[in-house]
Protein backbone atom coordinates (compact mmCIF):
# COMPACT_ATOMS: atom_id res chain seq x y z
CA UNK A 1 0.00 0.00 0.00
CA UNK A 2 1.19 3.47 -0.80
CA UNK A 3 0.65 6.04 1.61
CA UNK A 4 -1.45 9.11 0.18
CA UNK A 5 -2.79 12.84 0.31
CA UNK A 6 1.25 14.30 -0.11
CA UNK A 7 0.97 15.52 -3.31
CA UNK A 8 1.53 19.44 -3.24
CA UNK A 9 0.21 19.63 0.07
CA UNK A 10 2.28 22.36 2.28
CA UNK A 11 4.15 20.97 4.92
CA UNK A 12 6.09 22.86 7.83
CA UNK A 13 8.68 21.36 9.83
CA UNK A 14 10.61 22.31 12.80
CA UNK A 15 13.64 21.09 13.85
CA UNK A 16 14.31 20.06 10.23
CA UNK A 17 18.13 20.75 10.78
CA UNK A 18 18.18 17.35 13.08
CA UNK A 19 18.28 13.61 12.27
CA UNK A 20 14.51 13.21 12.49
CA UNK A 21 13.59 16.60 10.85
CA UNK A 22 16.10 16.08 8.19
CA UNK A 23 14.79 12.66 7.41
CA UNK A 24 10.83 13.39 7.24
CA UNK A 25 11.74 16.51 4.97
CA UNK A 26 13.33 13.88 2.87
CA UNK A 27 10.42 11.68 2.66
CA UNK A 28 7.94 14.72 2.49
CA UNK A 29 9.62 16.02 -0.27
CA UNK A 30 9.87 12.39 -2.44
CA UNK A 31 5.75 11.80 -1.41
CA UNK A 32 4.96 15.48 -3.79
CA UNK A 33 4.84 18.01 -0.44
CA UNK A 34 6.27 21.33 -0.52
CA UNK A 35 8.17 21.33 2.20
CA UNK A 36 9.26 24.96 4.52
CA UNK A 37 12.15 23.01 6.81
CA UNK A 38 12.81 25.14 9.72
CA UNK A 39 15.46 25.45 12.57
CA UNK A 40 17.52 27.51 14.49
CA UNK A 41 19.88 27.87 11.80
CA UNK A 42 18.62 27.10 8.10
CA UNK A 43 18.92 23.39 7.42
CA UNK A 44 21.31 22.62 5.71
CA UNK A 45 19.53 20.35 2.50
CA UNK A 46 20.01 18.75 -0.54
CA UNK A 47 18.26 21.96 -3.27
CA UNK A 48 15.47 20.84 -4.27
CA UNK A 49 12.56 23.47 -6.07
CA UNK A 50 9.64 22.60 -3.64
CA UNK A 51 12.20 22.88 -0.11
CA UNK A 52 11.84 26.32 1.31
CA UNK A 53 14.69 26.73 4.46
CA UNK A 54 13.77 29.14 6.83
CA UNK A 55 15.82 29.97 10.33
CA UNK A 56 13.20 29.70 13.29
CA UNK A 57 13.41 29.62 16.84
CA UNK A 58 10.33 27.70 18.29
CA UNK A 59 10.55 29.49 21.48
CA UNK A 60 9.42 32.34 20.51
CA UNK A 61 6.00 32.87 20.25
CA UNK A 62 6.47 36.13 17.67
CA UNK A 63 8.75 34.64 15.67
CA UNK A 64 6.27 31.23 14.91
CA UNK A 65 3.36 32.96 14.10
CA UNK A 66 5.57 35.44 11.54
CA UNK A 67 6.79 32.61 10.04
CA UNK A 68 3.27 31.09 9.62
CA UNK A 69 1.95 34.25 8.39
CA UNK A 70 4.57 34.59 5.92
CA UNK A 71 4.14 30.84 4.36
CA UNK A 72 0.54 31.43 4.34
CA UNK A 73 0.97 34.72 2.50
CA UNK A 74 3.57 33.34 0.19
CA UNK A 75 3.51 29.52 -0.84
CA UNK A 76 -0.03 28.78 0.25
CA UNK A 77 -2.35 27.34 2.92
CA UNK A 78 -0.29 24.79 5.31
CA UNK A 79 -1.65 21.43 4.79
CA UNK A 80 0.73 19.96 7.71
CA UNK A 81 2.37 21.04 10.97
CA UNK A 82 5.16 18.81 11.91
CA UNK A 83 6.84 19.46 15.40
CA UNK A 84 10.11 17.96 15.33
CA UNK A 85 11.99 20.95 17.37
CA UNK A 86 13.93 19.10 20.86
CA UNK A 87 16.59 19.48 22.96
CA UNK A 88 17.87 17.17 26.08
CA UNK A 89 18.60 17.86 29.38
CA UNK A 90 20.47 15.01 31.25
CA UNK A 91 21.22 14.95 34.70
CA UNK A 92 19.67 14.46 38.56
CA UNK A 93 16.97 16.61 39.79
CA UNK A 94 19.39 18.09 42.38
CA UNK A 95 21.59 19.01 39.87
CA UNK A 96 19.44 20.82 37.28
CA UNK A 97 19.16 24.88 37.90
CA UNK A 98 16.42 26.95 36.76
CA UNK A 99 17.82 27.95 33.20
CA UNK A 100 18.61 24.40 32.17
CA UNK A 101 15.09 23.76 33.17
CA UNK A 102 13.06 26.59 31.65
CA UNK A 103 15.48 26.16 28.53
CA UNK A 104 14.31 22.42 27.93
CA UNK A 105 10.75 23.42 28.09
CA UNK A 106 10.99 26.90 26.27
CA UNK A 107 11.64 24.40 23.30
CA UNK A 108 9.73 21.14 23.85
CA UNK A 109 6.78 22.03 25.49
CA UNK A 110 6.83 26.26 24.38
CA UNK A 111 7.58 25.48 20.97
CA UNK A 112 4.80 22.79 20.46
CA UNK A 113 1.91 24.91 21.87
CA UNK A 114 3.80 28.44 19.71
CA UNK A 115 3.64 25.68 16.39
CA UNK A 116 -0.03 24.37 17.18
CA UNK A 117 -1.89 27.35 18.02
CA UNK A 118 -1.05 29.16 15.24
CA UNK A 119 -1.78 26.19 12.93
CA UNK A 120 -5.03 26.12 14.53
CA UNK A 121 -5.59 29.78 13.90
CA UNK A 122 -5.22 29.44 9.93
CA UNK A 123 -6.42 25.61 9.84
CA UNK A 124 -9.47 26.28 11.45
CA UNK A 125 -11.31 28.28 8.74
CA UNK A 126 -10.44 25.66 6.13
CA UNK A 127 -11.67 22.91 8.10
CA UNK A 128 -8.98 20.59 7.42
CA UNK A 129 -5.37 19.27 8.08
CA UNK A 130 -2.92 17.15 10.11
CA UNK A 131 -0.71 18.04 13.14
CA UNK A 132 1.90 15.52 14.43
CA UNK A 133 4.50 16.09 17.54
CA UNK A 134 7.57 14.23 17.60
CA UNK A 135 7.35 13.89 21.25
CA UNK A 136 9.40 10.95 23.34
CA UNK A 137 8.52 7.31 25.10
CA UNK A 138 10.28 9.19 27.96
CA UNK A 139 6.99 11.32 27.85
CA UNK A 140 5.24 8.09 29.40
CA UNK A 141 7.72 5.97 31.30
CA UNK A 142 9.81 7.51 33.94
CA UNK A 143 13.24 8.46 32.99
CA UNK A 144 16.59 7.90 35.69
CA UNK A 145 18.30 11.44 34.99
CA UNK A 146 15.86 12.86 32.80
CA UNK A 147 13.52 14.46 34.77
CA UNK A 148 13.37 18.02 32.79
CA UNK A 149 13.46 16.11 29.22
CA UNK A 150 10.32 13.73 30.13
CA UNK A 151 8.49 16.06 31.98
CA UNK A 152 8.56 18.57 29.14
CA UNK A 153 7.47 15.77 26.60
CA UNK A 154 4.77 14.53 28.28
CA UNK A 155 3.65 18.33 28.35
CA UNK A 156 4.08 18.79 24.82
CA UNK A 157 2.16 15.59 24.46
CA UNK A 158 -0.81 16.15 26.74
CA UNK A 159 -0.87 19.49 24.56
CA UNK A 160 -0.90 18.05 21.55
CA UNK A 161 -3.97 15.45 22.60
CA UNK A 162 -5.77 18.32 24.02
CA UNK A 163 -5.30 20.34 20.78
CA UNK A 164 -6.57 17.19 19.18
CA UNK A 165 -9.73 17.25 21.04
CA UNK A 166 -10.58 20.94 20.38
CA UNK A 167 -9.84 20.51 16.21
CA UNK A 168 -11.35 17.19 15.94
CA UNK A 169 -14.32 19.04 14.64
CA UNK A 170 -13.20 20.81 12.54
CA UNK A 171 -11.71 18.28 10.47
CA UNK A 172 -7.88 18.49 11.99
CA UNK A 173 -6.24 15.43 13.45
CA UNK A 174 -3.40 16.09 15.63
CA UNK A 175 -1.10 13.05 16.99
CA UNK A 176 1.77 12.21 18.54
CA UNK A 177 4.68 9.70 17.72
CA UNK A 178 7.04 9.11 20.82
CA UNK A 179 10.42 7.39 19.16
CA UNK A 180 12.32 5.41 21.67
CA UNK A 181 16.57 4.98 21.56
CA UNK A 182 17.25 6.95 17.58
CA UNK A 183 20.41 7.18 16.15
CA UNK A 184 21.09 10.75 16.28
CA UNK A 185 23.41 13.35 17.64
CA UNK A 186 21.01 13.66 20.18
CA UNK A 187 21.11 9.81 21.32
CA UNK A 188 25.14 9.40 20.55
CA UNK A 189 26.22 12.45 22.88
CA UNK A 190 25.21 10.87 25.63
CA UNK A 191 27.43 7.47 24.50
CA UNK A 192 30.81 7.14 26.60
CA UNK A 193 32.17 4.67 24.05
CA UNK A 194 31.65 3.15 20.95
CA UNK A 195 29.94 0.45 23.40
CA UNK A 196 27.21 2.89 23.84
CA UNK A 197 24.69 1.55 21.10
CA UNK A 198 25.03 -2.07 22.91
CA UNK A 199 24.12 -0.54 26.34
CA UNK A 200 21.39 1.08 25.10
CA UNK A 201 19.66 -2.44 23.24
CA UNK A 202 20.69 -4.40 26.44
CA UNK A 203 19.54 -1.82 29.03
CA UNK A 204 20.17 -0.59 32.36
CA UNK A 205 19.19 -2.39 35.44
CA UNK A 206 21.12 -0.09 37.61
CA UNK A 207 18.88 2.86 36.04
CA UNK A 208 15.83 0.78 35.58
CA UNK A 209 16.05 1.18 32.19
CA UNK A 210 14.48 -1.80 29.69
CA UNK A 211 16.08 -2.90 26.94
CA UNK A 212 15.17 -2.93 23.51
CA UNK A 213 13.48 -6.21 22.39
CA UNK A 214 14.16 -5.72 18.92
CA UNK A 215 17.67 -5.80 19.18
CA UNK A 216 18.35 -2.78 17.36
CA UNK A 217 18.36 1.22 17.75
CA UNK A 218 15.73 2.89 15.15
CA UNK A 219 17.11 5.27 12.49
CA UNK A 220 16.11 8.56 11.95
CA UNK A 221 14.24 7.23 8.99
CA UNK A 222 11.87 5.04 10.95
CA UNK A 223 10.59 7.58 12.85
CA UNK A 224 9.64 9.74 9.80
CA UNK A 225 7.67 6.84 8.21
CA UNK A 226 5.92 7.10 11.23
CA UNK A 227 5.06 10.66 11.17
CA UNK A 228 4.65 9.88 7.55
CA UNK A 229 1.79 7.94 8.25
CA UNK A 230 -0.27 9.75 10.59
CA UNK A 231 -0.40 12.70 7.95
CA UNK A 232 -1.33 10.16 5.46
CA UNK A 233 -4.99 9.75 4.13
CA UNK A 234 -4.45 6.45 5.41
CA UNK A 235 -4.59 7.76 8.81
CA UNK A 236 -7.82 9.73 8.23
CA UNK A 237 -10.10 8.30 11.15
CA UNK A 238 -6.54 8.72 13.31
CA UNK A 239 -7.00 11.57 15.86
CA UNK A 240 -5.36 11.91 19.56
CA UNK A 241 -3.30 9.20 18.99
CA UNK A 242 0.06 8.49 21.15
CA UNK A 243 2.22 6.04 18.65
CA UNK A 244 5.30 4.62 20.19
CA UNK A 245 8.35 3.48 17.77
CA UNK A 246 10.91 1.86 20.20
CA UNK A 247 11.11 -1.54 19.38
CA UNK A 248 8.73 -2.52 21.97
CA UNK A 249 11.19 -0.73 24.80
CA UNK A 250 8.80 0.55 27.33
CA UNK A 251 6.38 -2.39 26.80
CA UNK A 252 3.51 -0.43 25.88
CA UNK A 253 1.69 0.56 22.61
């Protein structure tokens, strides 16, 4: 089956500069979208004459709905809203100060509402389209050392169901996909070793941390396929949904 409803639809992502981001642009782009990939700096992309690279800082509320203004004005009515934007904070409660902890949530948590209400605000009137959050498992297992990083995904995805339930209606779906262990700069920085990867699949009684039962980390490719699908017409009776992709590491759907 070949996923459908891509072609020369309008799709913004954040975070597009990342492993994740970077991937789904890629498979946005090869499915017909017109793709505006955002980040902090421009992504850096293959040229392509539907990929629009804009700099964006999902943290600030201004600066989001300027940039949605501006696509709408320019390209054309946003089809999809893709929230890919993260950053991680590691480290004991104790340990973590108030900037580290306001920082991880100004992007993960800030930047999803900043993205979704102003999608909802142009999405609205037309009575269609598809939001999905690249949230985290850690958003619904408990995390040793990442207290600041779960907590701020599971707010971004309680948002993002909420939002859900208030579009719904109106023809929107908004879901969630919650990637486990990905290989990305994200998941290697926190690697001592080049044993790192094997630790992660075999997991962490110490930390009560689960292993992976597929044997294998995902790759920033999975996770867009996933994403992928919930904006699919495939996925059109798909609304508030909280899809985990971690090779079955946190034992729960």
């Amino acid at each position: 089956m070949k996923l459908s409803g891509f072609d020369g639809t309008l799709a913004l992502v954040t975070g597009a500069g990342g492993g994740i981001g970077n991937a789904l642009v890629q498979q946005l782009l090869d499915s017909g979208c017109v793709v505006v990939a955002s980040d902090l700096a421009a992504p850096v992309l293959p040229a392509h004459p539907r990929l629009h690279a804009r700099v964006l800082d999902v943290a600030d509320a201004a600066a989001v709905d300027a940039l949605v203004t501006e696509v709408e004005a320019t390209l054309g009515p946003i089809g999809f809203g893709i929230s890919v934007a993260g950053v991680l904070q590691v480290g004991e409660v104790v340990g973590i100060d108030d900037a580290q902890w306001r920082r991880v949530f100004a992007v993960n948590a800030d930047g999803v509402f900043h993205l979704g209400r102003a999608l909802a605000r142009v999405m609205t009137p037309r009575g269609h389209g598809a939001i999905v959050t690249v949230s985290s498992n850690a958003a619904g297992v408990p995390r040793h050392g990442m207290a600041a990083y779960a907590a701020s995904k599971a707010a971004a995805t309680m948002f993002t169901r909420c939002l859900g339930l208030e579009l719904a209606p109106h023809g929107i779906r908004c879901n969630i996909v919650a990637p486990g262990s990905t290989l990305t700069p994200m998941q290697t920085g926190m690697w001592a070793d080049d044993n790192g990867a094997q630790r992660v699949i075999d997991g962490s009684p110490e930390t009560y941390k689960a292993g992976i039962p597929l044997r294998k980390l995902a790759t920033p490719g999975d996770i867009a396929q996933a994403v992928m699908f919930l904006l699919s017409d495939q996925a059109g009776h798909i609304a508030m949904s909280d899809l985990y992709v971690d090779g079955g590491a946190t034992l729960r759907g």
